[in-house]
N, C-alpha and C. Protein backbone atom coordinates (compact mmCIF):
# COMPACT_ATOMS: atom_id res chain seq x y z
N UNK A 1 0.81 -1.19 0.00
CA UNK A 1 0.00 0.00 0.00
C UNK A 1 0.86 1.26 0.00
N UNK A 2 1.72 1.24 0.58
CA UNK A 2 2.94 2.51 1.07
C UNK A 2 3.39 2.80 -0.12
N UNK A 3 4.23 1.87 -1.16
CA UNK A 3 4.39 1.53 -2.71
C UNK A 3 3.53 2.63 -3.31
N UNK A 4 2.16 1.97 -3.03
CA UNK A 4 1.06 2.67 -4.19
C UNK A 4 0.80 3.90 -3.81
N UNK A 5 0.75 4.26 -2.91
CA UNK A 5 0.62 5.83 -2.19
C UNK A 5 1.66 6.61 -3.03
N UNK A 6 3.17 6.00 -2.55
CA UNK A 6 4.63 6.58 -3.28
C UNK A 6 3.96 7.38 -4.79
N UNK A 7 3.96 6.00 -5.32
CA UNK A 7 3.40 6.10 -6.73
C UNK A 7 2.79 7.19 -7.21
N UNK A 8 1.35 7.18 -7.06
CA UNK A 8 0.68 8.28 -7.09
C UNK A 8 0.89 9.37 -6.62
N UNK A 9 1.80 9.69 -5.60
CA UNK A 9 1.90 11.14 -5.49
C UNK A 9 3.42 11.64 -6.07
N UNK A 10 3.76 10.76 -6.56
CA UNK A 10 5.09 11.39 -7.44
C UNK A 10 4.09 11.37 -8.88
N UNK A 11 3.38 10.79 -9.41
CA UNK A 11 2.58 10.95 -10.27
C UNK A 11 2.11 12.31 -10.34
N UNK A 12 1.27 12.84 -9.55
CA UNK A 12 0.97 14.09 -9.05
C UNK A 12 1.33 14.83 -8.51
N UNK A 13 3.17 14.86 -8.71
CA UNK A 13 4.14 15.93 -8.06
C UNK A 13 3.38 16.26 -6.71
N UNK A 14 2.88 15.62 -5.72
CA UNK A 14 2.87 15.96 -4.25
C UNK A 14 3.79 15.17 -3.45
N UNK A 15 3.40 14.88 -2.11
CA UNK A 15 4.48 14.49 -1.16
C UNK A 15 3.61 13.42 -0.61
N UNK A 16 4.45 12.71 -0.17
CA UNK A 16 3.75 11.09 0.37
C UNK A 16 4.19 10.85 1.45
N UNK A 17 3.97 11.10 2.78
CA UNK A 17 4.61 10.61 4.09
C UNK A 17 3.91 9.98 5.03
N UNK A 18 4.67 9.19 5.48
CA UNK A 18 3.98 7.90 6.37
C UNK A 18 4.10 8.36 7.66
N UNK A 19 3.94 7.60 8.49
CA UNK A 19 4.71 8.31 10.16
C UNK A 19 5.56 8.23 10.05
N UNK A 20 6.68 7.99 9.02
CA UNK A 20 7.91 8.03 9.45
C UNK A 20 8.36 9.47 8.55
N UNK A 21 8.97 10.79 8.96
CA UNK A 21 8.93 12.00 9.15
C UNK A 21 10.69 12.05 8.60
N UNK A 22 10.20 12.98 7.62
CA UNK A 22 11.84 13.76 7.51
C UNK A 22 11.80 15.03 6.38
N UNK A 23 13.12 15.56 6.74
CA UNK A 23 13.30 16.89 6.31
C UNK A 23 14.24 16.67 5.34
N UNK A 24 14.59 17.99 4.55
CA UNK A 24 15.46 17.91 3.29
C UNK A 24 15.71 19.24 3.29
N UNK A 25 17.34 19.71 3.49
CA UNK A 25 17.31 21.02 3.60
C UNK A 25 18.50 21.25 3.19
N UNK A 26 19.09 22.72 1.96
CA UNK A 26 18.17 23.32 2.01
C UNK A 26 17.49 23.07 0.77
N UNK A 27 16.46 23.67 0.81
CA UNK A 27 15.21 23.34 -0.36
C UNK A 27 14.59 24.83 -0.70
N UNK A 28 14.97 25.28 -1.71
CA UNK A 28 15.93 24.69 -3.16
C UNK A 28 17.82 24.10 -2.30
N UNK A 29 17.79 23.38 -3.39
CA UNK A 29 19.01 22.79 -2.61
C UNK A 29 20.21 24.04 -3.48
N UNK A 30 21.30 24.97 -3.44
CA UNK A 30 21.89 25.42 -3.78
C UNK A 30 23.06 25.95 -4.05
N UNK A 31 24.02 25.12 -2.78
CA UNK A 31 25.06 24.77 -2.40
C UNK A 31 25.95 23.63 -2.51
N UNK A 32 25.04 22.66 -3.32
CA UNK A 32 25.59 21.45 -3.83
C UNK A 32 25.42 20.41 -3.00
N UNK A 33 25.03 20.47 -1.51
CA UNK A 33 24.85 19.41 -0.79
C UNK A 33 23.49 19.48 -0.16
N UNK A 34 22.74 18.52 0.04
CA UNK A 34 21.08 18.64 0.58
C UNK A 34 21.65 18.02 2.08
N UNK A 35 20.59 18.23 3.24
CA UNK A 35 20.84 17.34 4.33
C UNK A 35 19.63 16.89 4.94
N UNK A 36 19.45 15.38 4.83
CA UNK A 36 18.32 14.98 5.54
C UNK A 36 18.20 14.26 6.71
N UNK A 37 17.46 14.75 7.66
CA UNK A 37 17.14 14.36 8.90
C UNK A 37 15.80 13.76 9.01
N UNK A 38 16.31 12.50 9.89
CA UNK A 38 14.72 11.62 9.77
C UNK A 38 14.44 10.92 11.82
N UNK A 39 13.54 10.87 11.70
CA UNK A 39 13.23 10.17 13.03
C UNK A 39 13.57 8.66 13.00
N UNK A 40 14.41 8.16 12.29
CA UNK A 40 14.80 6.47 11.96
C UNK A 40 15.99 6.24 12.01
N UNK A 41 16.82 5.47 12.03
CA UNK A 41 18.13 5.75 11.80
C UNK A 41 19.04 4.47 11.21
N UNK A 42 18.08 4.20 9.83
CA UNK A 42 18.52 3.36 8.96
C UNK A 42 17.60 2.95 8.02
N UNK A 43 18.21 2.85 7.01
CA UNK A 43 17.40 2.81 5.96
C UNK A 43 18.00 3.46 4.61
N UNK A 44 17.18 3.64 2.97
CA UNK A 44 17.67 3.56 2.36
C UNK A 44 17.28 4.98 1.85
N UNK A 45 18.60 5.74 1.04
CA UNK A 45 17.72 7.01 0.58
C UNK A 45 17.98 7.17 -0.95
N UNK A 46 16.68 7.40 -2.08
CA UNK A 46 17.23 7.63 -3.34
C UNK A 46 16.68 8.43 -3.84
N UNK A 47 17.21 8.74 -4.99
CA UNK A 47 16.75 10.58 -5.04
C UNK A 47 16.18 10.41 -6.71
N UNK A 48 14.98 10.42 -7.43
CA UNK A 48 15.05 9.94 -8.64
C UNK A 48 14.25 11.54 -8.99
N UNK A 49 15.03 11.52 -10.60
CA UNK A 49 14.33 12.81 -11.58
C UNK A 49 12.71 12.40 -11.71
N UNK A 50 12.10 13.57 -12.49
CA UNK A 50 10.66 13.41 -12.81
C UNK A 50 9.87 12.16 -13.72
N UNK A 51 10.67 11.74 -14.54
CA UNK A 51 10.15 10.60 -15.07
C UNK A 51 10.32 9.61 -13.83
N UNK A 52 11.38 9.66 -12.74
CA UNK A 52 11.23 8.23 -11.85
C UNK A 52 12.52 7.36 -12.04
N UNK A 53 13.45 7.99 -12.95
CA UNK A 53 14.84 7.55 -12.82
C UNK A 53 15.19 7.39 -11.64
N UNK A 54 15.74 6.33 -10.98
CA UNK A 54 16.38 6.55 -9.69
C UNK A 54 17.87 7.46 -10.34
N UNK A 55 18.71 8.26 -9.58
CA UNK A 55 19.55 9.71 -9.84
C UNK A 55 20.53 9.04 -8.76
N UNK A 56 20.61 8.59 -7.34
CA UNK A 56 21.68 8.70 -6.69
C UNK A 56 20.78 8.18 -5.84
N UNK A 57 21.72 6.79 -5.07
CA UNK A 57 20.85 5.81 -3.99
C UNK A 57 21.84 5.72 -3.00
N UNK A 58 21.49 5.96 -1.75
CA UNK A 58 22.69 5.83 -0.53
C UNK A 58 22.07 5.03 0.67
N UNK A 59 22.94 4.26 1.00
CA UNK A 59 22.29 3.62 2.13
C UNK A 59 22.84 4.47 3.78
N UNK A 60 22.06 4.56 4.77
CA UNK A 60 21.93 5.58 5.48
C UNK A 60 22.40 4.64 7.08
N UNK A 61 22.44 5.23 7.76
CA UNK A 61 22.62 3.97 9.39
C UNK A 61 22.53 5.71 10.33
N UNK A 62 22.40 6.83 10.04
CA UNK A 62 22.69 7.97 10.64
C UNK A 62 21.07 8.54 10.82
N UNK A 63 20.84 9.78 12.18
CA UNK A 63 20.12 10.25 12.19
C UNK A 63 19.75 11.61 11.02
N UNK A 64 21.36 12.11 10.54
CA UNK A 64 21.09 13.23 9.85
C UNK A 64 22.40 12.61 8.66
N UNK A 65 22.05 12.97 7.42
CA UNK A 65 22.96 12.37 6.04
C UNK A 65 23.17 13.58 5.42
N UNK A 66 24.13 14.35 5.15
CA UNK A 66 24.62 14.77 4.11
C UNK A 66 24.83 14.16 2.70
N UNK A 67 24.41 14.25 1.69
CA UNK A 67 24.48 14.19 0.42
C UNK A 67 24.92 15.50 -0.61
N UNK A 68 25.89 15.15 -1.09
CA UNK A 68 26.40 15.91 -2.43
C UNK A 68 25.53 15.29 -3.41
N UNK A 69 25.19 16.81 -4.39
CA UNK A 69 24.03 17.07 -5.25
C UNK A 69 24.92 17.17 -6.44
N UNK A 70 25.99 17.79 -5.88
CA UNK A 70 26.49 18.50 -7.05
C UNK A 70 26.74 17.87 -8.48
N UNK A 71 26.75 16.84 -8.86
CA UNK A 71 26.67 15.61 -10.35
C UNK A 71 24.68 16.29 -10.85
N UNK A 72 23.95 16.56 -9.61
CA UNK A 72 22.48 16.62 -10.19
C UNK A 72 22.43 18.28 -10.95
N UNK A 73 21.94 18.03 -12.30
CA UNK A 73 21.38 19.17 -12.89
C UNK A 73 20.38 19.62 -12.33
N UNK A 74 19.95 21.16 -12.56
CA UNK A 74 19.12 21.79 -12.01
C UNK A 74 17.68 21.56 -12.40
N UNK A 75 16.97 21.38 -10.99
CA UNK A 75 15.66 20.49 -11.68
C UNK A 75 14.90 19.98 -10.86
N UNK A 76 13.35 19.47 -10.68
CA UNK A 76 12.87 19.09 -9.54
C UNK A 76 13.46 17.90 -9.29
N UNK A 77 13.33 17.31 -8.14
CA UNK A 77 13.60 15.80 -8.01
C UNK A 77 12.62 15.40 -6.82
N UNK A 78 12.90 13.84 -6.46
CA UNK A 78 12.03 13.28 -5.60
C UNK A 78 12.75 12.67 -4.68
N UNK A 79 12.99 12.87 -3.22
CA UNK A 79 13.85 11.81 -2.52
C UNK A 79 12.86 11.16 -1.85
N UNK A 80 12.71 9.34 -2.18
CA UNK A 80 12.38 8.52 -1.02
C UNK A 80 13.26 7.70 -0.53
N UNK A 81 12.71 7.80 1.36
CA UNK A 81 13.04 7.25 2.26
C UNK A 81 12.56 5.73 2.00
N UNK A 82 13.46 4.70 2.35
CA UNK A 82 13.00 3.31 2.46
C UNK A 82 12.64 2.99 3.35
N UNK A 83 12.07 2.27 4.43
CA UNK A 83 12.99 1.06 5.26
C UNK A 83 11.89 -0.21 5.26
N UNK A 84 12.77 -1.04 5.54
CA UNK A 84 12.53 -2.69 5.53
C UNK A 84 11.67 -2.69 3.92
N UNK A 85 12.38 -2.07 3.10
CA UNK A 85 11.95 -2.86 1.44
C UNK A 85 10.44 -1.75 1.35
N UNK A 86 10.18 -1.19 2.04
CA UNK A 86 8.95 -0.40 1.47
C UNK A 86 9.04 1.61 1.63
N UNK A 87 8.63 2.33 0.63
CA UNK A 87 8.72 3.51 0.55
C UNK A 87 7.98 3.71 1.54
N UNK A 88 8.66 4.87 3.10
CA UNK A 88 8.07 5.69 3.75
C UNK A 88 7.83 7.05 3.97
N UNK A 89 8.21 7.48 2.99
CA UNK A 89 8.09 8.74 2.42
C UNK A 89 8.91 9.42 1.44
N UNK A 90 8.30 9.91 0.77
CA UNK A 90 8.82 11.23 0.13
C UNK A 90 8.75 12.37 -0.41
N UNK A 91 9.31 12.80 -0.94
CA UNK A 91 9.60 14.20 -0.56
C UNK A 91 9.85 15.18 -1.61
N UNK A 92 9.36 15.92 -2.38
CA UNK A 92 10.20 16.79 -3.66
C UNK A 92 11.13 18.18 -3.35
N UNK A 93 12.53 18.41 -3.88
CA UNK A 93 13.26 18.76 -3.73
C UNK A 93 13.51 19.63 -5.37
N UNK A 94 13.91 20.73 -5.26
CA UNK A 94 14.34 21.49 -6.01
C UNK A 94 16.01 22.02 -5.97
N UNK A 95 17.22 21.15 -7.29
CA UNK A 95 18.09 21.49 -7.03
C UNK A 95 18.52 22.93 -7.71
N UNK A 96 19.38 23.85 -7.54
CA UNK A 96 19.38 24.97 -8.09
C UNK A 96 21.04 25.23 -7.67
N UNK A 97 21.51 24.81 -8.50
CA UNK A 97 23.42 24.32 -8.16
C UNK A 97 23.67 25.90 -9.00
């Protein structure tokens, strides 16, 4: 169900979050690095363009992750959070390098 939620709201450029809660900052991202903080502290994070390309996948074990953007062209994107094999949220992000 979490899957199909994902789905549809990247379909409909909105945001999909479960109880499991996180931030993405800064947004527009513009400095080349985004930083996300989540209430979990493991799990998987991937960041895919508008068609749904996955763009850059990192596996996480931290409360707060730094990620370098800087390889991403300027452009919306989508980061979802994993854990245990199912999307718990995500999130749209605007990079502006």
């Amino acid at each position: 169900m979490a899957n199909d939620n994902a789905a549809l709201a990247n379909k409909l450029g909105a945001v999909y979050q479960s109880s499991i809660k996180f931030t993405a900052t800064p947004n527009p991202a513009n400095n080349g690095f985004i930083e996300i903080n989540t209430d979990n502290s493991a799990g998987i994070i991937n960041i895919k363009d508008i068609t749904g390309k996955t763009i850059l996948e990192k596996v996480f074990s931290l409360q707060s992750n730094r990620i370098d953007v800087t390889s991403l062209k300027n452009g919306i994107y989508f980061i979802y959070l994993s854990y245990a094999n199912e999307v718990s949220a995500v999130q749209k992000i605007v990079i502006a390098n």
